[in-house]
N, C-alpha and C. Protein backbone atom coordinates (compact mmCIF):
# COMPACT_ATOMS: atom_id res chain seq x y z
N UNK A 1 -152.43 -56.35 -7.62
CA UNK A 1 -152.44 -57.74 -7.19
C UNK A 1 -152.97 -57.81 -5.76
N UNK A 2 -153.58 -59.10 -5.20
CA UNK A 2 -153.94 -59.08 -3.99
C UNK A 2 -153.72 -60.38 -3.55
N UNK A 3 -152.86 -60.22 -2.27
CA UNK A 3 -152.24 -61.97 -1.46
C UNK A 3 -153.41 -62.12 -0.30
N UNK A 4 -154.22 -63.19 -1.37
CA UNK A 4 -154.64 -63.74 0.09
C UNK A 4 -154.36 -64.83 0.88
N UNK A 5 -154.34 -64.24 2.19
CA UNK A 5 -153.02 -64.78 3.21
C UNK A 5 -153.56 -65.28 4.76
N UNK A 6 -152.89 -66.19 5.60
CA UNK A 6 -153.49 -66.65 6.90
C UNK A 6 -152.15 -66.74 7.60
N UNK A 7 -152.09 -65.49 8.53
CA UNK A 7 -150.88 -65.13 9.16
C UNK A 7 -149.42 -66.37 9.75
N UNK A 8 -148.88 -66.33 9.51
CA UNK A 8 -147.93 -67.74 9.81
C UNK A 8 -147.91 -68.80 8.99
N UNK A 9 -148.31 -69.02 8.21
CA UNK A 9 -148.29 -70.04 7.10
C UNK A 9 -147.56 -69.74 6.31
N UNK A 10 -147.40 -70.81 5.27
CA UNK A 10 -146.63 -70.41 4.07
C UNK A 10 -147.09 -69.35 3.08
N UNK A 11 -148.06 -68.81 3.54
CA UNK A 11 -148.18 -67.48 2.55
C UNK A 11 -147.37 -66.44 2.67
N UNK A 12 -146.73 -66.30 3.91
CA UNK A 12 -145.96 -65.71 4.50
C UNK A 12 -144.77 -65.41 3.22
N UNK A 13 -144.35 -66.29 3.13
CA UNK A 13 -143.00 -66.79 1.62
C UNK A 13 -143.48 -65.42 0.53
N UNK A 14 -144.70 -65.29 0.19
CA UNK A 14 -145.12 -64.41 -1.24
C UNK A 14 -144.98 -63.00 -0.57
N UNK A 15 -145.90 -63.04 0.58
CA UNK A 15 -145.97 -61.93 1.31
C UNK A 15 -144.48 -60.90 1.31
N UNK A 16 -143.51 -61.72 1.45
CA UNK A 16 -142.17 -61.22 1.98
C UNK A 16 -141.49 -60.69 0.73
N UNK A 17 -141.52 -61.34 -0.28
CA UNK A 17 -141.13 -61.23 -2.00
C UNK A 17 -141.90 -59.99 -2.40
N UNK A 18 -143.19 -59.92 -1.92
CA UNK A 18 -143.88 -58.46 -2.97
C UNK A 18 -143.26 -56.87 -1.72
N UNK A 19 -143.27 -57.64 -0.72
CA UNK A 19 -142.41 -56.43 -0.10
C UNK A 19 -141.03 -56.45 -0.45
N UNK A 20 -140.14 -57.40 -0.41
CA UNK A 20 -138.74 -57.20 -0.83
C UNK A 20 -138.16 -56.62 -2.82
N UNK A 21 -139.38 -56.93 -3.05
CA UNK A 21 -139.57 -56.31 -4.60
C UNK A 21 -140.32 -54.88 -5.15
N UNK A 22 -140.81 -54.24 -4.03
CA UNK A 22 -141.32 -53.22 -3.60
C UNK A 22 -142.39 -53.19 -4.49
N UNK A 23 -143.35 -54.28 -4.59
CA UNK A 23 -144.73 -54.00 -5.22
C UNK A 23 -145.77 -53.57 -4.82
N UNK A 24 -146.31 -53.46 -5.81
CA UNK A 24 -147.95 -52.44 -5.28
C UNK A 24 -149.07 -54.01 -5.12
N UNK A 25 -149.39 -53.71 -3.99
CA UNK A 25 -150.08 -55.07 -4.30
C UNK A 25 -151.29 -55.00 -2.79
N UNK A 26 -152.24 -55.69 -2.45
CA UNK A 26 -153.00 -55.45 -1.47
C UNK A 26 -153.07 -56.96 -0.75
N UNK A 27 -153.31 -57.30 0.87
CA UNK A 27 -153.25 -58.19 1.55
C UNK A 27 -154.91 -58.51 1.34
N UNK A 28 -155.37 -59.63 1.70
CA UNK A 28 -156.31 -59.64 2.26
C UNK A 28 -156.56 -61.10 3.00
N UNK A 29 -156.81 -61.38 4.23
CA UNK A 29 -156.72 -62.22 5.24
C UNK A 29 -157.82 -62.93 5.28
N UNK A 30 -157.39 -64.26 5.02
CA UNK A 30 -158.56 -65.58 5.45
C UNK A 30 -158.47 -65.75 6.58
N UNK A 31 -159.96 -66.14 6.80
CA UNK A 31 -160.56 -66.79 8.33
C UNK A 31 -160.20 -68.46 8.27
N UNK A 32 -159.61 -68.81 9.03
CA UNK A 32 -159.18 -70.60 8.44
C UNK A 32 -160.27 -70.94 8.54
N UNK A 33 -161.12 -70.70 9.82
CA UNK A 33 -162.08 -71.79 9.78
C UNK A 33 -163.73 -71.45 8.92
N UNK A 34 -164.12 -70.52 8.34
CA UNK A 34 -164.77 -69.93 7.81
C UNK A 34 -164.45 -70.12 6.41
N UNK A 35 -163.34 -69.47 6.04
CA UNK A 35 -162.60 -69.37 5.01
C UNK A 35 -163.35 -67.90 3.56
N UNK A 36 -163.86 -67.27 4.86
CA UNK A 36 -164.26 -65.95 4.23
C UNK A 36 -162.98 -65.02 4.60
N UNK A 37 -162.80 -64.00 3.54
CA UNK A 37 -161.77 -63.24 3.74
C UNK A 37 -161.94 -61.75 3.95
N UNK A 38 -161.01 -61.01 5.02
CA UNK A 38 -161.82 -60.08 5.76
C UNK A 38 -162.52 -59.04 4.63
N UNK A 39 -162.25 -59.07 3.83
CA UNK A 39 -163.28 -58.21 2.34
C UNK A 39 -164.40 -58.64 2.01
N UNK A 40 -164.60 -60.07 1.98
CA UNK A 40 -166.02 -60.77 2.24
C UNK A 40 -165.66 -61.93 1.20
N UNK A 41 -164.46 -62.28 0.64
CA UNK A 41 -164.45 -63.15 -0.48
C UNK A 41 -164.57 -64.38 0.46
N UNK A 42 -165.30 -65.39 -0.34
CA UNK A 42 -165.42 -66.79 -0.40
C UNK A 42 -164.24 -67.73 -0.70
N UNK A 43 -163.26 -67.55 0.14
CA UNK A 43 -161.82 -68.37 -0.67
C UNK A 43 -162.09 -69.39 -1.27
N UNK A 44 -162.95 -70.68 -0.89
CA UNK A 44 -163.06 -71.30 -1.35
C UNK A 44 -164.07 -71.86 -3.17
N UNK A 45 -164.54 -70.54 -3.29
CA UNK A 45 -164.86 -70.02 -4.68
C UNK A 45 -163.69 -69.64 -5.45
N UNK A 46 -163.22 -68.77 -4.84
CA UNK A 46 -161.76 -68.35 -5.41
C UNK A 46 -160.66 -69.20 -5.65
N UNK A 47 -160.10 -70.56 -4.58
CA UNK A 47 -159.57 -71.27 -4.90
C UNK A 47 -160.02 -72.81 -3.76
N UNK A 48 -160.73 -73.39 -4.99
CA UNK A 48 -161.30 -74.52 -4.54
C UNK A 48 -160.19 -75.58 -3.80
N UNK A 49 -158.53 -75.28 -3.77
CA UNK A 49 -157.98 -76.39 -3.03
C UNK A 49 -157.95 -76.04 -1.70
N UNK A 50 -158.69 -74.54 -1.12
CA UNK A 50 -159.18 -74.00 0.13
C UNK A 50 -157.90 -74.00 1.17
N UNK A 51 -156.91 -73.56 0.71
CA UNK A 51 -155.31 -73.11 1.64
C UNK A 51 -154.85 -72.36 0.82
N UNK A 52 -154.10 -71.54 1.72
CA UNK A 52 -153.42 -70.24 1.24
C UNK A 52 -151.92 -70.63 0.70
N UNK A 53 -151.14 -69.72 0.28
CA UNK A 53 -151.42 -68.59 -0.52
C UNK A 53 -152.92 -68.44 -2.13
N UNK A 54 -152.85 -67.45 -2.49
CA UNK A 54 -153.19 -67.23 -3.48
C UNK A 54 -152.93 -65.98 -3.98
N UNK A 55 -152.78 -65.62 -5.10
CA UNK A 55 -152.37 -64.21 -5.45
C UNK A 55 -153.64 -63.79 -7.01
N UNK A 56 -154.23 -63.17 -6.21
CA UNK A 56 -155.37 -62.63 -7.44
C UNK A 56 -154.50 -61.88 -8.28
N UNK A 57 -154.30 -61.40 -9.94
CA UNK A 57 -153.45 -60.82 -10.69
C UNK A 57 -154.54 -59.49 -10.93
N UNK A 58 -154.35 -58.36 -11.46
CA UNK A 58 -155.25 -57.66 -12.06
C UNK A 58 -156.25 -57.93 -13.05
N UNK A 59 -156.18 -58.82 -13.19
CA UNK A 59 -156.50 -59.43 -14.31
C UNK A 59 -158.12 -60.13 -13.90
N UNK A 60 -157.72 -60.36 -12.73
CA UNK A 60 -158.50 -61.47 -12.05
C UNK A 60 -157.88 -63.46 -12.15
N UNK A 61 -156.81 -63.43 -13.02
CA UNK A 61 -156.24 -64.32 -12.67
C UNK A 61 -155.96 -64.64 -11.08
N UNK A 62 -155.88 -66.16 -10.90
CA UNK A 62 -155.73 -66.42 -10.07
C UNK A 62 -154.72 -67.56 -9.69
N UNK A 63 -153.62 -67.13 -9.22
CA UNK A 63 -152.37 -68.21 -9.27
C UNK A 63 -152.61 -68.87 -7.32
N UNK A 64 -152.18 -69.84 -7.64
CA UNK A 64 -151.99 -70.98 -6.36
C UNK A 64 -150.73 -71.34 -6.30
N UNK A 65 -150.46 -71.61 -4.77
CA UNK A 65 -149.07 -72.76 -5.05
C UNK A 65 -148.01 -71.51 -4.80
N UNK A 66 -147.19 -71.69 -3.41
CA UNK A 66 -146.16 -70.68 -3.29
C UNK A 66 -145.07 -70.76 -3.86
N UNK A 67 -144.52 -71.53 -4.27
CA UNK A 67 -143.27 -71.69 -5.03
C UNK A 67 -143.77 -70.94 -6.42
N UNK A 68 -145.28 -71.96 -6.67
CA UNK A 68 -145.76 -71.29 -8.51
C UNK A 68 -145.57 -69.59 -8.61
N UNK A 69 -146.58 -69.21 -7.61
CA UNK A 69 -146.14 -67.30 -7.28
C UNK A 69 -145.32 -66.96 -7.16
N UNK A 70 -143.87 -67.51 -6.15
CA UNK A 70 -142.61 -66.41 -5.95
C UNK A 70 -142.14 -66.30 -7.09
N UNK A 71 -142.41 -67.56 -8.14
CA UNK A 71 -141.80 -67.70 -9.74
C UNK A 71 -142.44 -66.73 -10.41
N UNK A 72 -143.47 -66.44 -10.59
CA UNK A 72 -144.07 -65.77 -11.57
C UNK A 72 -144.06 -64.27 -10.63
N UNK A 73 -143.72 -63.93 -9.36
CA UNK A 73 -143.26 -62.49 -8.98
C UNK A 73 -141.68 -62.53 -9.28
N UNK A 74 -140.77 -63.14 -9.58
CA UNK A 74 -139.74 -62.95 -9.75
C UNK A 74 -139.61 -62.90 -11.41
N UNK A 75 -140.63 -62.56 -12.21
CA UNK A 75 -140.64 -62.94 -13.53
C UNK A 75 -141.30 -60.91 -13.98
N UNK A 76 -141.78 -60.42 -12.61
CA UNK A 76 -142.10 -58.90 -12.83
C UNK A 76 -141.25 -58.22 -12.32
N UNK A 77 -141.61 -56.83 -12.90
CA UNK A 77 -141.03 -55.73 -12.52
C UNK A 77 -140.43 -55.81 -10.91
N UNK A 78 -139.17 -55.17 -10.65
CA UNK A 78 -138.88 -55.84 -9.62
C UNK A 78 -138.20 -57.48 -9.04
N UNK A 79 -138.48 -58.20 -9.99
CA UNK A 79 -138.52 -59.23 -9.87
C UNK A 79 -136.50 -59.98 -9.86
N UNK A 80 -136.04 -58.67 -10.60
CA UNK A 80 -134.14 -58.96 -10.81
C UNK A 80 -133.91 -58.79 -8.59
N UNK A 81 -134.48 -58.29 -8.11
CA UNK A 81 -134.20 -57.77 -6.75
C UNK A 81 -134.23 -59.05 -5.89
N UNK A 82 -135.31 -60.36 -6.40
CA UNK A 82 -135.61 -61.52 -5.42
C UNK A 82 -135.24 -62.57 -6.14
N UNK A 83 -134.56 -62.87 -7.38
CA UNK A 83 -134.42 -64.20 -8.14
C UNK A 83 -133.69 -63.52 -9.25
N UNK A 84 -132.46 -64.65 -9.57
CA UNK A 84 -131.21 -64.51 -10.74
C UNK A 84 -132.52 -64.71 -12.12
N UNK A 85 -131.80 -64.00 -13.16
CA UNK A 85 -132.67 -64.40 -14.59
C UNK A 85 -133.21 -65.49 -15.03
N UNK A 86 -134.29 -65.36 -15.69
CA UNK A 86 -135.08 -66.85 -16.20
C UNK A 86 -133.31 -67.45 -17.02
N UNK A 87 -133.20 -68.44 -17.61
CA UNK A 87 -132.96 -69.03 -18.61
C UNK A 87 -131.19 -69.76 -17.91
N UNK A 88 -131.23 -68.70 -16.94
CA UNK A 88 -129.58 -68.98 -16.07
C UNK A 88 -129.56 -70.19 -15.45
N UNK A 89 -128.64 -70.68 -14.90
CA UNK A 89 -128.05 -71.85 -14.18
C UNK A 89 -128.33 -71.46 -12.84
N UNK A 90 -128.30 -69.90 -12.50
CA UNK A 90 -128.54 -69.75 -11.01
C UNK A 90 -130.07 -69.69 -10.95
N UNK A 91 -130.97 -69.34 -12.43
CA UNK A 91 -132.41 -69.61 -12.00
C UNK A 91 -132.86 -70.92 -11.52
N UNK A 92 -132.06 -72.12 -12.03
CA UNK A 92 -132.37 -73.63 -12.13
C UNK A 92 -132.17 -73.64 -10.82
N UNK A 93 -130.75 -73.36 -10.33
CA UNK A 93 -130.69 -73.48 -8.52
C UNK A 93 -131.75 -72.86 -7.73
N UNK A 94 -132.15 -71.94 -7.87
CA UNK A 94 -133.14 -71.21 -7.43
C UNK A 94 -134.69 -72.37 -7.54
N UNK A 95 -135.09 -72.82 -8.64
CA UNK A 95 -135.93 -73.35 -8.97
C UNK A 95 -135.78 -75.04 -8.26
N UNK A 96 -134.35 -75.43 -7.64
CA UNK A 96 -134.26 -76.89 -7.42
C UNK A 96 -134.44 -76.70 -5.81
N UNK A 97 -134.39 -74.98 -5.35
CA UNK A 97 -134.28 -74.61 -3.78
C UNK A 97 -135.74 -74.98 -3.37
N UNK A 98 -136.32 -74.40 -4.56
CA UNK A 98 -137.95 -74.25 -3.96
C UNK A 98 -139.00 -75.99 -3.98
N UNK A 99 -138.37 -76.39 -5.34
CA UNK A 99 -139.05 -77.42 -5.22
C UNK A 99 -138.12 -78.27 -3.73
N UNK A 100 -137.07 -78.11 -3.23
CA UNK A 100 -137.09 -79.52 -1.99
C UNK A 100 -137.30 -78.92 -0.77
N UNK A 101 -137.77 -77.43 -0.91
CA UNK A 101 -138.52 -76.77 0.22
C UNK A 101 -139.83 -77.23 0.41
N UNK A 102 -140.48 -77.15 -0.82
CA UNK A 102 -141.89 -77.37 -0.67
C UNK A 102 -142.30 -79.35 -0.68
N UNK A 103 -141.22 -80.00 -1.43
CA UNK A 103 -141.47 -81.10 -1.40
C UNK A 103 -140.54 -81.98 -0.10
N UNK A 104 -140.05 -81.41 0.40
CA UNK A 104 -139.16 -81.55 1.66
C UNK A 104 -138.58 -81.68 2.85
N UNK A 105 -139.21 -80.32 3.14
CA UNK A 105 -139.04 -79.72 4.64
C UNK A 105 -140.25 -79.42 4.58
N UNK A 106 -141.38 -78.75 3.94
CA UNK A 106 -142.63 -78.01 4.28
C UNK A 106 -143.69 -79.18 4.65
N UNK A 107 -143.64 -79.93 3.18
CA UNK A 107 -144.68 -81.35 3.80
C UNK A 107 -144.09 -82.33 4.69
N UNK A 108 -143.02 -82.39 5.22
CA UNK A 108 -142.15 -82.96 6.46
C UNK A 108 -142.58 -82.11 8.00
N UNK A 109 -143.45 -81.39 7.54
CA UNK A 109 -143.46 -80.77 9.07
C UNK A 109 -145.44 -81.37 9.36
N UNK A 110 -146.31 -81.87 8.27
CA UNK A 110 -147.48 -81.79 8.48
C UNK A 110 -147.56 -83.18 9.34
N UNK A 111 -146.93 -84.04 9.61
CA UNK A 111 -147.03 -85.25 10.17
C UNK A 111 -146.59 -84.36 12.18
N UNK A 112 -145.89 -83.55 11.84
CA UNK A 112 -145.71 -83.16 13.24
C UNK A 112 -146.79 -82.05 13.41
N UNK A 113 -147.40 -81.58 13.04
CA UNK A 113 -148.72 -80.88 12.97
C UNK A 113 -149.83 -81.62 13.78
N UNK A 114 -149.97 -83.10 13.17
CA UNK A 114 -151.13 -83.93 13.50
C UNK A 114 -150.98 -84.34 15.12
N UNK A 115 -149.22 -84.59 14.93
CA UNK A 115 -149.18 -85.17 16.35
C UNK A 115 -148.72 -86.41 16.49
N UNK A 116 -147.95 -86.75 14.77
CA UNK A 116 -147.32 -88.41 14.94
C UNK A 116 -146.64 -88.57 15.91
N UNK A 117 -147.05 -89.93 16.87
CA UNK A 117 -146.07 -90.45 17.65
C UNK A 117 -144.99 -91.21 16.69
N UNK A 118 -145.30 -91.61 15.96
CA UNK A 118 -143.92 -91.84 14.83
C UNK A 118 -142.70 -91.00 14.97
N UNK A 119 -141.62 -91.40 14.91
CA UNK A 119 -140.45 -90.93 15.49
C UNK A 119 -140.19 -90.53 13.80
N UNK A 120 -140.09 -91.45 12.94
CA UNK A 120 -139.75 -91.37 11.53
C UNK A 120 -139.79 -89.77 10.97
N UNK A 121 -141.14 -89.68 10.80
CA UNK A 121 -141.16 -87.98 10.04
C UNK A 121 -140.05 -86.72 11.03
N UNK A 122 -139.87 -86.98 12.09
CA UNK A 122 -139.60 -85.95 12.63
C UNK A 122 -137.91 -86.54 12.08
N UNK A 123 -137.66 -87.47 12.64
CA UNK A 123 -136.00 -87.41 11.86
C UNK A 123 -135.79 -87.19 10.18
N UNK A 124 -136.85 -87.53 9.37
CA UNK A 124 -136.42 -87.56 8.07
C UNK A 124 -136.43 -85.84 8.21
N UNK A 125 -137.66 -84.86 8.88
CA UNK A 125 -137.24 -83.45 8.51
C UNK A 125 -135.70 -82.74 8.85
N UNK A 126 -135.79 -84.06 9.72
CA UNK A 126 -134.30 -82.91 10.67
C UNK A 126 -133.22 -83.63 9.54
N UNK A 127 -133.33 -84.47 9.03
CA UNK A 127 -132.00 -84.49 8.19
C UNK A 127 -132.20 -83.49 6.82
N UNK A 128 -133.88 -83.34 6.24
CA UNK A 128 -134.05 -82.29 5.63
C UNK A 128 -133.57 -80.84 5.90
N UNK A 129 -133.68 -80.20 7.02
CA UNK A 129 -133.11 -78.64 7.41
C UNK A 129 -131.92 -78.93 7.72
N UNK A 130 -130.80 -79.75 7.79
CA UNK A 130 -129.55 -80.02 8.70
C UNK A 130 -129.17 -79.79 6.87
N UNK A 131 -129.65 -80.70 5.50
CA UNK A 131 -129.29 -80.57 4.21
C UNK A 131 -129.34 -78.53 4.13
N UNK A 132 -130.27 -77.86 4.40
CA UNK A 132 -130.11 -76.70 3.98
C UNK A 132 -129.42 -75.52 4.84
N UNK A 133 -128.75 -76.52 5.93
CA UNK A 133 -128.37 -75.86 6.94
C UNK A 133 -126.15 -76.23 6.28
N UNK A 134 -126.52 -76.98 5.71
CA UNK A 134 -125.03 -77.26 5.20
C UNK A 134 -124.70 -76.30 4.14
N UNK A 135 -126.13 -76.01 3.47
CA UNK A 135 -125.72 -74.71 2.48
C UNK A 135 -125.47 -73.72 3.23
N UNK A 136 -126.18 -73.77 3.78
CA UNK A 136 -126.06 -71.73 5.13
C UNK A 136 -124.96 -71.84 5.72
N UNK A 137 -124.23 -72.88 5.96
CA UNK A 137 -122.93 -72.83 6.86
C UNK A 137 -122.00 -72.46 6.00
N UNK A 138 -122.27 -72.39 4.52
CA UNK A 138 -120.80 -71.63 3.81
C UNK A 138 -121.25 -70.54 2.95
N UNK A 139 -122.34 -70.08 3.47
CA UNK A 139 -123.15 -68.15 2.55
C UNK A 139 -124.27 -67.85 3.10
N UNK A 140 -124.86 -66.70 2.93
CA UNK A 140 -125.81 -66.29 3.78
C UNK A 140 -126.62 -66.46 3.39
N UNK A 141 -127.14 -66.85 2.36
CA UNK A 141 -128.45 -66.85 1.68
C UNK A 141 -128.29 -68.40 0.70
N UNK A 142 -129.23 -69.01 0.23
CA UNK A 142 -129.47 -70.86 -0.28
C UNK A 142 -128.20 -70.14 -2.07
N UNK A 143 -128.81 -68.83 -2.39
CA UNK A 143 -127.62 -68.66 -3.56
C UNK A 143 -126.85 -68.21 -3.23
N UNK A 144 -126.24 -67.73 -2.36
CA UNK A 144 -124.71 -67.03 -1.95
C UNK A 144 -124.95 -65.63 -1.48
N UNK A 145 -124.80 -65.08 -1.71
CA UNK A 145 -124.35 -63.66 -1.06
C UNK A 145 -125.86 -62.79 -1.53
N UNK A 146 -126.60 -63.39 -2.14
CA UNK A 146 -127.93 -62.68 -2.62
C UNK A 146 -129.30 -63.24 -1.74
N UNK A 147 -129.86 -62.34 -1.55
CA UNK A 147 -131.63 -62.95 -1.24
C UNK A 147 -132.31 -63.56 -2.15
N UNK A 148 -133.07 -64.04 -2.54
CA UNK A 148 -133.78 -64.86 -3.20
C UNK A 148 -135.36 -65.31 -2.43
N UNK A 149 -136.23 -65.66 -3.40
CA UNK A 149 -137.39 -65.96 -3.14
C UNK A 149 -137.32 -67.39 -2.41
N UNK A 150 -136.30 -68.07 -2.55
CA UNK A 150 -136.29 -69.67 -2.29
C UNK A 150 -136.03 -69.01 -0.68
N UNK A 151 -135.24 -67.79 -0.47
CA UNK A 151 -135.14 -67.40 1.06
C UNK A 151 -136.72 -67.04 2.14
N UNK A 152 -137.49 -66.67 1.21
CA UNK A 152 -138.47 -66.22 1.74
C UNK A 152 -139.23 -67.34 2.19
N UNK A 153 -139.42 -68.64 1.53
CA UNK A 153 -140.00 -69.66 1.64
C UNK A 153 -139.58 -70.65 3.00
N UNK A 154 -138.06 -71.00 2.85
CA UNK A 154 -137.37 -71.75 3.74
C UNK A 154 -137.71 -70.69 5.26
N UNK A 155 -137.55 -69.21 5.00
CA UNK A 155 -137.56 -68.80 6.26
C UNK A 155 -139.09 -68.75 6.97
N UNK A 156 -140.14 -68.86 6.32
CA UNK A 156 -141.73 -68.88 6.50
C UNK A 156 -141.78 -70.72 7.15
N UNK A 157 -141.21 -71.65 6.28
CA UNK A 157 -140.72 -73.18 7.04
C UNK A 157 -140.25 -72.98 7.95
N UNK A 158 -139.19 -72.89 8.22
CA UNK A 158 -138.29 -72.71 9.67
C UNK A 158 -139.38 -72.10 10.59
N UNK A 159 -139.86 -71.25 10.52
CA UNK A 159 -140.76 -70.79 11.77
C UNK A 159 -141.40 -71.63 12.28
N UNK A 160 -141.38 -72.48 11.94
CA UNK A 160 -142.63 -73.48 12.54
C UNK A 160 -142.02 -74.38 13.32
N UNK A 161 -140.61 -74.36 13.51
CA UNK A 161 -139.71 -75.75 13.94
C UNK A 161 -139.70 -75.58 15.66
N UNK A 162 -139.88 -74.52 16.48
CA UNK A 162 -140.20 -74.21 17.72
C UNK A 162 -141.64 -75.13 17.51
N UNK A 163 -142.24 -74.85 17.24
CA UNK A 163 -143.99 -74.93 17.10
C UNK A 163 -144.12 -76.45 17.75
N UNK A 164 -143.39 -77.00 16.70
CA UNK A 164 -143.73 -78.54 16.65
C UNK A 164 -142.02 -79.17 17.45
N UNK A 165 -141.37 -78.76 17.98
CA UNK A 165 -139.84 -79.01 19.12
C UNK A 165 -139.04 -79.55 18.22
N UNK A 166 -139.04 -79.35 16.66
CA UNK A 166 -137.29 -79.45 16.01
C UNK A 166 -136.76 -78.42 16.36
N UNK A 167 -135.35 -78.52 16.84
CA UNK A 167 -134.24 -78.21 17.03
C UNK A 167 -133.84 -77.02 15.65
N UNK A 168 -133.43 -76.15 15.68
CA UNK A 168 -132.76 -75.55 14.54
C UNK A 168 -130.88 -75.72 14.50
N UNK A 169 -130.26 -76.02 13.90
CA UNK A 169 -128.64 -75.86 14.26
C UNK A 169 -128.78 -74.45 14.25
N UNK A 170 -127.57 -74.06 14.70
CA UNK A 170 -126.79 -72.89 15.28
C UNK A 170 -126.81 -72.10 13.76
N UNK A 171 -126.36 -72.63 12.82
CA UNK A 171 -126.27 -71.84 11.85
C UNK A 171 -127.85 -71.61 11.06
N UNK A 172 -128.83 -72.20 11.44
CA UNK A 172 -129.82 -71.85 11.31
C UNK A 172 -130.81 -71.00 12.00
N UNK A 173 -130.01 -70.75 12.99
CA UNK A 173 -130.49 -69.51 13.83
C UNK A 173 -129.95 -68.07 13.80
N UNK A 174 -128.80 -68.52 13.11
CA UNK A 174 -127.98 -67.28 12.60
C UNK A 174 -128.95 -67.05 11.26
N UNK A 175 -129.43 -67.78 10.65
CA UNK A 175 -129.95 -67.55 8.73
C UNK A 175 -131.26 -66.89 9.97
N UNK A 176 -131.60 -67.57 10.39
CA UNK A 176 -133.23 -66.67 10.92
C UNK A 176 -133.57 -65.25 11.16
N UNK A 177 -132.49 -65.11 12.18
CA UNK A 177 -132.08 -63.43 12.89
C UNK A 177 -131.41 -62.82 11.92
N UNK A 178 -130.65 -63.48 10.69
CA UNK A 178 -130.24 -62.54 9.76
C UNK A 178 -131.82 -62.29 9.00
N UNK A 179 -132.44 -63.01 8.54
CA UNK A 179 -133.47 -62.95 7.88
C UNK A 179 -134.91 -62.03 8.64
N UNK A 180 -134.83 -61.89 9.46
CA UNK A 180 -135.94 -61.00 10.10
C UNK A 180 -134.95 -59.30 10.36
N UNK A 181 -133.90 -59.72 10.32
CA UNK A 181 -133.14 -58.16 10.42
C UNK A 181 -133.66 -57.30 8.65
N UNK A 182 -133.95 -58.34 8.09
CA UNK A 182 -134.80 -57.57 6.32
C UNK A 182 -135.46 -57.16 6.68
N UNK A 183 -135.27 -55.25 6.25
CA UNK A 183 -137.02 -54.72 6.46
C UNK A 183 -137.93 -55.13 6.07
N UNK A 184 -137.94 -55.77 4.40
CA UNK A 184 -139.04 -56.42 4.15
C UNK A 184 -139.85 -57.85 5.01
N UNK A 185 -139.11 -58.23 5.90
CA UNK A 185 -139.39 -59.51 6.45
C UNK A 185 -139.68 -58.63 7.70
N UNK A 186 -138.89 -57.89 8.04
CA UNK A 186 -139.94 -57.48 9.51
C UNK A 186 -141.34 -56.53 9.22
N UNK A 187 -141.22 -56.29 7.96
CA UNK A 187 -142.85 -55.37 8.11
C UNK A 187 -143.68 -56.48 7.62
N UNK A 188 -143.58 -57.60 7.10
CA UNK A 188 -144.55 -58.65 6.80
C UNK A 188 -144.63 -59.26 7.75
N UNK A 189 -143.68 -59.42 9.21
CA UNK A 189 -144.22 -60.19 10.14
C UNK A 189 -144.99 -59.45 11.15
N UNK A 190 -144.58 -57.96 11.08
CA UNK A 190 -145.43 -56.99 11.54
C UNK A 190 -147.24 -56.93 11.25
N UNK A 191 -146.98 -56.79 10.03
CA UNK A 191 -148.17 -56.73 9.35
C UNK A 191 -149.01 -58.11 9.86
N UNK A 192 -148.32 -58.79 9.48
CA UNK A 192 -149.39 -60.31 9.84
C UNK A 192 -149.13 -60.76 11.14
N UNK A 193 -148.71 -59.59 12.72
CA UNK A 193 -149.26 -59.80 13.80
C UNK A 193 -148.26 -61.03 14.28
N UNK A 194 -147.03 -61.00 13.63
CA UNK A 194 -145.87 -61.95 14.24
C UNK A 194 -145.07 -61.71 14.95
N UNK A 195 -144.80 -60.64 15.42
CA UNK A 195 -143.80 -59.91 16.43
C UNK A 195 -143.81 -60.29 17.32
């Protein structure tokens, strides 16, 4: 498999899952503004909605969409290590983490990206992370006492909340520093030059 990835973004989320699942798999890094990748691929041939993630399969399949990937890496070998079983009640939680990450908190941060003077987006996010910050205040991880892929995602979000001056609560700074203390999360932030 091969993640192609643009250091600090939400590709970050897949990145962290094929290391915490100990897969064989290869990086390869887009130029944002080019959008050639340092191997010479044309991302935007490869995936015409031209933003990262993407995960080429052996196959030459080509999956989009980070939530769509951590699902379908938590569905391989390895895959019992980052996400509870398909068909479970804790997969559905798992599956309800990712969709109000990505529909939630992640597109809640692109209005502070641009530079809204709108006060609005920035409070609707902060009541968004303060919601997943009420889960973290009673377990360490969005399912309880386990890691999960929905962890890899929220913690690739959160990075960005310095960036743009949201506030993290206290117990979300505890989920952070617990979450970079994962070897797998510190050699992917290593790797992608985040240290």
């Amino acid at each position: 498999m091969k993640l192609f990835y643009v250091p600090g973004v939400c590709s970050l989320s897949p990145h962290i899952v094929l290391r915490e699942m100990g897969a064989d798999f290869q990086l390869d890094k887009v130029d944002r503004k080019t959008k050639i990748s340092e191997a010479g691929v044309d991302y935007n041939q490869l995936n015409p909605k031209s933003y990262v993630p993407a995960l080429q399969l052996d196959d030459g399949t080509v999956l989009t969409e980070g939530a769509s990937i951590v699902l379908y890496l938590a569905d391989q070998k390895g895959g019992e290590k980052v996400a509870p079983r398909p068909g479970t009640k804790e997969r559905y939680k798992l599956q309800e983490w990712l969709v109000y990450i990505a529909t939630e908190i992640h597109k809640n941060f692109s209005p502070l990206f641009r530079k809204s003077p709108d006060p609005v987006p920035r409070e609707t996010l902060q009541k968004r992370i303060d919601f997943a910050a009420q889960t973290l205040a009673k377990q360490p991880y969005l399912l309880g006492d386990k890691f999960s892929v929905a962890d890899a995602y929220l913690f690739a979000v959160l990075r960005w909340a310095p960036r743009v001056e949201v506030p993290l609560p206290p117990v979300l700074q505890q989920y952070m520093d617990r979450m970079k203390a994962r070897p797998a999360v510190a050699k992917a932030l290593e790797v992608e030059g985040l240290t």
